[in-house]
Structures are given as structure tokens and as C-alpha cells.
N, C-alpha and C. Protein backbone atom coordinates (compact mmCIF):
# COMPACT_ATOMS: atom_id res chain seq x y z
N UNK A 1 8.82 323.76 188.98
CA UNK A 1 8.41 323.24 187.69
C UNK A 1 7.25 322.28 187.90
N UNK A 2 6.20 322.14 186.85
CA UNK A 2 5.25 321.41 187.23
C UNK A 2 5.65 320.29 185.82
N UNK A 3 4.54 319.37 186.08
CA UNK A 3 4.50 318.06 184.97
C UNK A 3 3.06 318.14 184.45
N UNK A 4 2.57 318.26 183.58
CA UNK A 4 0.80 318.26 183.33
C UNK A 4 0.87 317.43 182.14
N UNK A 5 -0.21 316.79 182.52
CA UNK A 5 -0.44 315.26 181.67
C UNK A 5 -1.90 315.41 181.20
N UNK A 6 -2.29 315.51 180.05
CA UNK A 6 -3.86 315.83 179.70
C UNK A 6 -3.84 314.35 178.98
N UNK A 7 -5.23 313.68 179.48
CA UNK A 7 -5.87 312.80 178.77
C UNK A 7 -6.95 313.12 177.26
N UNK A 8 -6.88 313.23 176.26
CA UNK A 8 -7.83 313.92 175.77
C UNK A 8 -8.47 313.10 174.50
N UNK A 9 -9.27 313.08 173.68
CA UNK A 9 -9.91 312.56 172.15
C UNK A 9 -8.79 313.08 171.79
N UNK A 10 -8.67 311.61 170.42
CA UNK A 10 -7.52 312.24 169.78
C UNK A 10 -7.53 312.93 169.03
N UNK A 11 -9.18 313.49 168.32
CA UNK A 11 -9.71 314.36 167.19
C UNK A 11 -9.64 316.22 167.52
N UNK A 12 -9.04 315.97 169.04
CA UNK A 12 -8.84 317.54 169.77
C UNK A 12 -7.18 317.92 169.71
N UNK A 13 -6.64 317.16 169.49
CA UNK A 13 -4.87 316.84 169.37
C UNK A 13 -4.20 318.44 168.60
N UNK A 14 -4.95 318.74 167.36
CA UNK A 14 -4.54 319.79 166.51
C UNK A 14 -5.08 321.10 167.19
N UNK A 15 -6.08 320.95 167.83
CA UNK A 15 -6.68 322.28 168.52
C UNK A 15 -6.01 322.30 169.83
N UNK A 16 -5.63 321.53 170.30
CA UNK A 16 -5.07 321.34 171.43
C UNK A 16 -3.81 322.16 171.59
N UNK A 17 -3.10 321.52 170.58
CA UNK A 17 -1.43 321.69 169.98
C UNK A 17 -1.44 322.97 169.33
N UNK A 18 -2.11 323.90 168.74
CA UNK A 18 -2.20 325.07 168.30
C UNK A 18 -2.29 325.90 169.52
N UNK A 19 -3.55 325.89 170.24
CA UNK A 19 -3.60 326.69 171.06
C UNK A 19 -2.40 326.45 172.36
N UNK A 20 -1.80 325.92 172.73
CA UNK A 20 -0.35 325.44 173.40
C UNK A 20 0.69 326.48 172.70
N UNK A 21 0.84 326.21 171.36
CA UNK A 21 1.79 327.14 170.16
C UNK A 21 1.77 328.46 170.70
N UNK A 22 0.22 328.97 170.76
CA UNK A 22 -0.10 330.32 170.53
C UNK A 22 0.41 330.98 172.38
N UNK A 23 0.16 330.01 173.48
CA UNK A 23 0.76 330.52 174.37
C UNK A 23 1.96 330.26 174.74
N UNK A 24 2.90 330.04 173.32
CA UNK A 24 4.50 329.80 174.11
C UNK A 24 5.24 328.61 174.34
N UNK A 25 4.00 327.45 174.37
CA UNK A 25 4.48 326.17 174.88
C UNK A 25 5.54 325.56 173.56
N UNK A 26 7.12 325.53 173.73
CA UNK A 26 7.42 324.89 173.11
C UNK A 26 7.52 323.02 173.02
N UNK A 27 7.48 322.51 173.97
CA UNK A 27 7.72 321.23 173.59
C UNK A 27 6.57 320.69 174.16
N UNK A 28 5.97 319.25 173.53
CA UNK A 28 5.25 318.20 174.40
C UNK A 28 5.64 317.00 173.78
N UNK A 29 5.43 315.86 174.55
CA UNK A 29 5.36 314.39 174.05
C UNK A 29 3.99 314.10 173.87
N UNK A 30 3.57 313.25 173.25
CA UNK A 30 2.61 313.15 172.59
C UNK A 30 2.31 311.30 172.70
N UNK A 31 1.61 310.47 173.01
CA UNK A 31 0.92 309.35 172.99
C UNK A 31 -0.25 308.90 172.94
N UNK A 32 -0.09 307.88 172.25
CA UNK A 32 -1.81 307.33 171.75
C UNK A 32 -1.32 306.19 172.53
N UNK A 33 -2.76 306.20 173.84
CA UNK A 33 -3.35 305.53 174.80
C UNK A 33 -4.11 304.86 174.39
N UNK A 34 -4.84 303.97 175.74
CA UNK A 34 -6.03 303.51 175.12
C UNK A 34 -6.56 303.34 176.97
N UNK A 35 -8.05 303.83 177.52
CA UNK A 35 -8.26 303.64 178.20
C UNK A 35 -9.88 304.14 178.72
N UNK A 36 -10.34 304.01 180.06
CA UNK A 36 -11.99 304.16 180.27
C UNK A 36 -11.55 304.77 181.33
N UNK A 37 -12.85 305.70 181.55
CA UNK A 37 -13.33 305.96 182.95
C UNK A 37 -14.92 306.03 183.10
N UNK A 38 -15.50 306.88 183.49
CA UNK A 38 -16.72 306.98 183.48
C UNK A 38 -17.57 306.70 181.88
N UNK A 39 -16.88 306.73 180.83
CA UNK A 39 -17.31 307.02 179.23
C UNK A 39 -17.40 305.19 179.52
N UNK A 40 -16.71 304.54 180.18
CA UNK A 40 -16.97 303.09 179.55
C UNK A 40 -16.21 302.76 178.18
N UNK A 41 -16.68 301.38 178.00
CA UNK A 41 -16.66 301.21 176.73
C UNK A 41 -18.14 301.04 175.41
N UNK A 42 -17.75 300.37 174.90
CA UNK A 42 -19.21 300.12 174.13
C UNK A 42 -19.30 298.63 173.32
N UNK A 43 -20.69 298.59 172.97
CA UNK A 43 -20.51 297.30 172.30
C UNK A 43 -20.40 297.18 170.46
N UNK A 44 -19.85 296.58 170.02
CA UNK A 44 -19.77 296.49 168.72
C UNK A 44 -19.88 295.35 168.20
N UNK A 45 -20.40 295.15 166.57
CA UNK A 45 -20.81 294.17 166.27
C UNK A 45 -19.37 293.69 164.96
N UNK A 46 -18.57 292.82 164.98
CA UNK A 46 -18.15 292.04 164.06
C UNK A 46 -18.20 290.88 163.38
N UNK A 47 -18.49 290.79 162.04
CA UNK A 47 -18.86 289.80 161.42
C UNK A 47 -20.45 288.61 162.34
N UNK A 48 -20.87 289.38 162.27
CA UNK A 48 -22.37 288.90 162.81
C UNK A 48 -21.69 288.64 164.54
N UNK A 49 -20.93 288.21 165.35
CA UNK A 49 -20.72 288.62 166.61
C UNK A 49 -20.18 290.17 167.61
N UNK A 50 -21.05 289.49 168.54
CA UNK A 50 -21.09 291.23 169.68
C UNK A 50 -20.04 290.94 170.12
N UNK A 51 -19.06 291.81 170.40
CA UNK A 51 -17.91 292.20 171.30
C UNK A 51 -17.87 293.38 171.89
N UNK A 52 -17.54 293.53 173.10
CA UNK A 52 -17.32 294.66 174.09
C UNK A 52 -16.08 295.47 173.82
N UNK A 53 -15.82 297.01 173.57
CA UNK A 53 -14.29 297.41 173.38
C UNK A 53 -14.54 298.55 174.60
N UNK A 54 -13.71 297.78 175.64
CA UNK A 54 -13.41 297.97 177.19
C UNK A 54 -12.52 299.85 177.17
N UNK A 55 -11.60 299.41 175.99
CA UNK A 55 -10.54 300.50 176.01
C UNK A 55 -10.74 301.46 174.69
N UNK A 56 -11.10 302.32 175.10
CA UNK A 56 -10.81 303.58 174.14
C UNK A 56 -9.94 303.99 173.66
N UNK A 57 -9.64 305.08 172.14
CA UNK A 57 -8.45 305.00 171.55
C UNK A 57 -8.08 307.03 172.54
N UNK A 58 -7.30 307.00 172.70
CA UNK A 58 -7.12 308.67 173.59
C UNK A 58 -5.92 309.07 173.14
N UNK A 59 -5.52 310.30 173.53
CA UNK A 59 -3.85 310.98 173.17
C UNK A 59 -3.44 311.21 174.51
N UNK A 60 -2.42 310.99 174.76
CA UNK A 60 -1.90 311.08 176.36
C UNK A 60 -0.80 312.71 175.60
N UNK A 61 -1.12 313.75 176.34
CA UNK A 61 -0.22 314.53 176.03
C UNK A 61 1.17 314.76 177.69
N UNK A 62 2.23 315.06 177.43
CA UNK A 62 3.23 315.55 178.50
C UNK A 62 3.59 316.83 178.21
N UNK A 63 3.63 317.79 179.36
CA UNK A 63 4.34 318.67 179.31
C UNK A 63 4.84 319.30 180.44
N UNK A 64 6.04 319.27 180.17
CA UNK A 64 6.58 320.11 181.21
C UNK A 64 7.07 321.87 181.20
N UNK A 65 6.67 322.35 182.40
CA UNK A 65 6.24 323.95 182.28
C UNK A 65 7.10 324.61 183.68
N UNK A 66 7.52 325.96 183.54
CA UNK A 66 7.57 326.80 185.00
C UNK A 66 6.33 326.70 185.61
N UNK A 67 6.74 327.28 186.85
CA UNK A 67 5.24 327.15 187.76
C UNK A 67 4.61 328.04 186.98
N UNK A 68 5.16 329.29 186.93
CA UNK A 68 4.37 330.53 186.45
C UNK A 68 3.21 330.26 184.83
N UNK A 69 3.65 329.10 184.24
CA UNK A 69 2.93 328.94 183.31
C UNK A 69 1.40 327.82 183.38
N UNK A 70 1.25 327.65 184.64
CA UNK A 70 0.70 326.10 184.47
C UNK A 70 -0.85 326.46 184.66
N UNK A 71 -1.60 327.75 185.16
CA UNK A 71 -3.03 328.30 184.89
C UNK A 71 -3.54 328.41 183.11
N UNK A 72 -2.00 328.77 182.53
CA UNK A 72 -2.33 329.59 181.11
C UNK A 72 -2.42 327.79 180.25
N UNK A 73 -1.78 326.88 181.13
CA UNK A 73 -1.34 325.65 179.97
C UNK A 73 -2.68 324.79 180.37
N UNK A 74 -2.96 325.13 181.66
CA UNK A 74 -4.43 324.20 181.78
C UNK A 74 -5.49 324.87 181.74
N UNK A 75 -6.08 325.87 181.35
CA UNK A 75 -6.79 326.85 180.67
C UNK A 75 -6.81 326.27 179.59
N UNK A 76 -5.90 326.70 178.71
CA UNK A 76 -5.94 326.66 177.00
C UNK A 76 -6.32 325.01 176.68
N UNK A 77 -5.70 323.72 177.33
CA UNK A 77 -6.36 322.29 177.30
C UNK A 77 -7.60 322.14 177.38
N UNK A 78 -7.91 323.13 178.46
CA UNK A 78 -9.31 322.74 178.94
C UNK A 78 -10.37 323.32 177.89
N UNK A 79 -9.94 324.95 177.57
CA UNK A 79 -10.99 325.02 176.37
C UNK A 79 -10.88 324.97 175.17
N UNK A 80 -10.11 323.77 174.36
CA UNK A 80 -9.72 323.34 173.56
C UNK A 80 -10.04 322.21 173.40
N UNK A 81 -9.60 321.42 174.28
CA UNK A 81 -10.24 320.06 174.02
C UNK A 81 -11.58 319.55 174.59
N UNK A 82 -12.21 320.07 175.48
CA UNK A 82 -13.56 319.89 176.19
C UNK A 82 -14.89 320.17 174.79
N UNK A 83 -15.70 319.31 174.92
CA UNK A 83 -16.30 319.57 173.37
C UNK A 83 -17.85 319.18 174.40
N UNK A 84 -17.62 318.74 175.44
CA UNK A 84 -19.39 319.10 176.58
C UNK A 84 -19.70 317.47 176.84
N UNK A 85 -18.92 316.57 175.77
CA UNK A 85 -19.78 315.29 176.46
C UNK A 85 -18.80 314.06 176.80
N UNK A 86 -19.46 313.16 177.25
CA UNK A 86 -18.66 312.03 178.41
C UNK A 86 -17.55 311.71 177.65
N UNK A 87 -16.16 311.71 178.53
CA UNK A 87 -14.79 311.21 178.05
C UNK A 87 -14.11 312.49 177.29
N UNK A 88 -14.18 313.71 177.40
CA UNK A 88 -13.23 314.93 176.97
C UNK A 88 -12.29 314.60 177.55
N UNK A 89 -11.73 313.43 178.66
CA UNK A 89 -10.20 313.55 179.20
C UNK A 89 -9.83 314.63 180.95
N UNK A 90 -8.98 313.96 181.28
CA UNK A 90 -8.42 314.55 182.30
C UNK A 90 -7.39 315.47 182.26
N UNK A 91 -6.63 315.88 183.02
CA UNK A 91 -5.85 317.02 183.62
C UNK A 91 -5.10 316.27 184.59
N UNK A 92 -4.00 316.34 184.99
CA UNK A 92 -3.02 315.66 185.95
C UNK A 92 -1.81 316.75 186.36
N UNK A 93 -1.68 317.25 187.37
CA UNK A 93 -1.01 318.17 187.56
C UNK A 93 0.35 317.79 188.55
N UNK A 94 1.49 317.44 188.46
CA UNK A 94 2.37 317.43 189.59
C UNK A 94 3.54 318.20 189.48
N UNK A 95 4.49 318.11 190.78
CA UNK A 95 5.53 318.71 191.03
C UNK A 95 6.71 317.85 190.40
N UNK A 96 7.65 318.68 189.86
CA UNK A 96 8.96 317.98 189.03
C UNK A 96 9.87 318.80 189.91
N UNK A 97 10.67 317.51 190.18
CA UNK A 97 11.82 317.81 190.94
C UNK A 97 13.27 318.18 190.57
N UNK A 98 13.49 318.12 189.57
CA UNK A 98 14.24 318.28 188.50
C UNK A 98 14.40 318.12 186.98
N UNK A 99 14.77 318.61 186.14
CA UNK A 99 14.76 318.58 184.73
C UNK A 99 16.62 318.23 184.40
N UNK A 100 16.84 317.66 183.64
CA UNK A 100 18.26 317.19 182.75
C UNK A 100 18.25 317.66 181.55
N UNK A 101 19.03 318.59 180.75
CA UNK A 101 19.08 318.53 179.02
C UNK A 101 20.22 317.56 178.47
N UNK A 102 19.87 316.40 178.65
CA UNK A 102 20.81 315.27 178.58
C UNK A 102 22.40 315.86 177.69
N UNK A 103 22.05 316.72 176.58
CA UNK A 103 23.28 316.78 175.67
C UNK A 103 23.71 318.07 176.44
N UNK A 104 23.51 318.68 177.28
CA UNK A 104 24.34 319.92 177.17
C UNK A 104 24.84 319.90 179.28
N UNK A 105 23.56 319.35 179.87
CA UNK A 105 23.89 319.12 181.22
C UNK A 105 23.33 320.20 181.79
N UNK A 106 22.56 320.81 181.32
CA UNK A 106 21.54 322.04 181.98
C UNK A 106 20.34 321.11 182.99
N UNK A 107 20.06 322.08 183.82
CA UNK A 107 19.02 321.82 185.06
C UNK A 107 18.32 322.44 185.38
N UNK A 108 17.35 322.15 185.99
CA UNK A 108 16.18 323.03 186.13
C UNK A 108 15.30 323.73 184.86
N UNK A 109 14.79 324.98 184.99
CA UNK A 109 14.21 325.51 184.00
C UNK A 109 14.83 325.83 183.18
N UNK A 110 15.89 326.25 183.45
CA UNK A 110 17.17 326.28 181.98
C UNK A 110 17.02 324.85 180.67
N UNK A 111 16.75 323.34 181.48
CA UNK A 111 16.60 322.81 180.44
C UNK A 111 15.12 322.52 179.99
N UNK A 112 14.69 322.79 180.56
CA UNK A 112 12.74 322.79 179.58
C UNK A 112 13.10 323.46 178.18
């Protein structure tokens, strides 16, 4: 089982989440982040003073997948939310060592 964590704009969230739908993906968690990398931040002006906003507003998506699915789930992120310019977000890919379906006591891929 893998874990894939996409950093992405949060204005890509619905294109994101559709195209996920269309290949099968039933579940994700979903969070509004806030963070920089290379995009920086920027400066803005309030009430006649400059302030710096360090942290960006982002969607942290989770999902957990079989191995066999994790080309088709980072594919469809990638050309979905990538729109060509600085800060489209990352990709985070790891190994899950186990899964729990807390109410029923299933394991492994049985509980995804």
C-alpha cells in the first residue's frame, strides 16, 4: 500500500477530486495548509502599510491506494492540477505499513 500526499492550489481541488472519481479513487482527506517553497511569498499592501505573506493558502490532499494504483493516482494529480507556473504543488509518495478500519477491524487493503 502506498500513502500519496499532493500539495496543490486550492482553485485545482474540484479538478483534482473529479479526475481521482473518474479513476476509482474512493476516499481522500482533504486540508487547507498554508506554506512556501520556491513560489515564496509576496508583498502586500494594508491600510497604507507593506507586509510580507511568508505562507501561502494550499490544499494538502491524503490518499491512501494499492500499490497497483499509485502511477494512475499520480498521473491524474499531476495533469490536473499542474496549470505551468511557480507553486502547482508537490507529490509525496511513501510506503504504508498497515491500514485499520477502526469499526469493523479489517487490515490491509481490505480496509482502504
Amino acid at each position: 500500500m502506498k500513502k500519496v500526499e499532493a500539495v496543490i492550489k486550492p482553485f485545482k481541488l474540484d479538478e483534482v477530486k473529479e479526475k481521482l472519481n473518474e479513476i476509482g479513487i474512493k476516499g481522500i482527506t482533504v486540508s487547507e495548509v498554508k506554506g512556501f517553497g520556491r513560489q515564496k511569498g509576496h508583498t502586500e499592501l494594508y491600510r497604507g502599510a507593506e507586509y510580507v505573506v511568508d505562507f501561502l493558502p494550499k490544499i494538502k490532499l491524503e490518499i491512501i491506494i494499492p500499490d497497483n494504483q499509485l502511477d494512475d493516482v499520480v498521473d491524474a494529480i499531476m495533469k490536473s492540477a499542474q496549470t505551468g507556473r511557480i507553486g502547482d504543488g508537490k507529490i509525496f509518495v511513501t510506503d504504508l505499513v498497515d491500514t485499520i478500519r477502526i469499526r469493523t477491524g479489517e487490515r490491509g487493503e481490505e480496509a482502504i
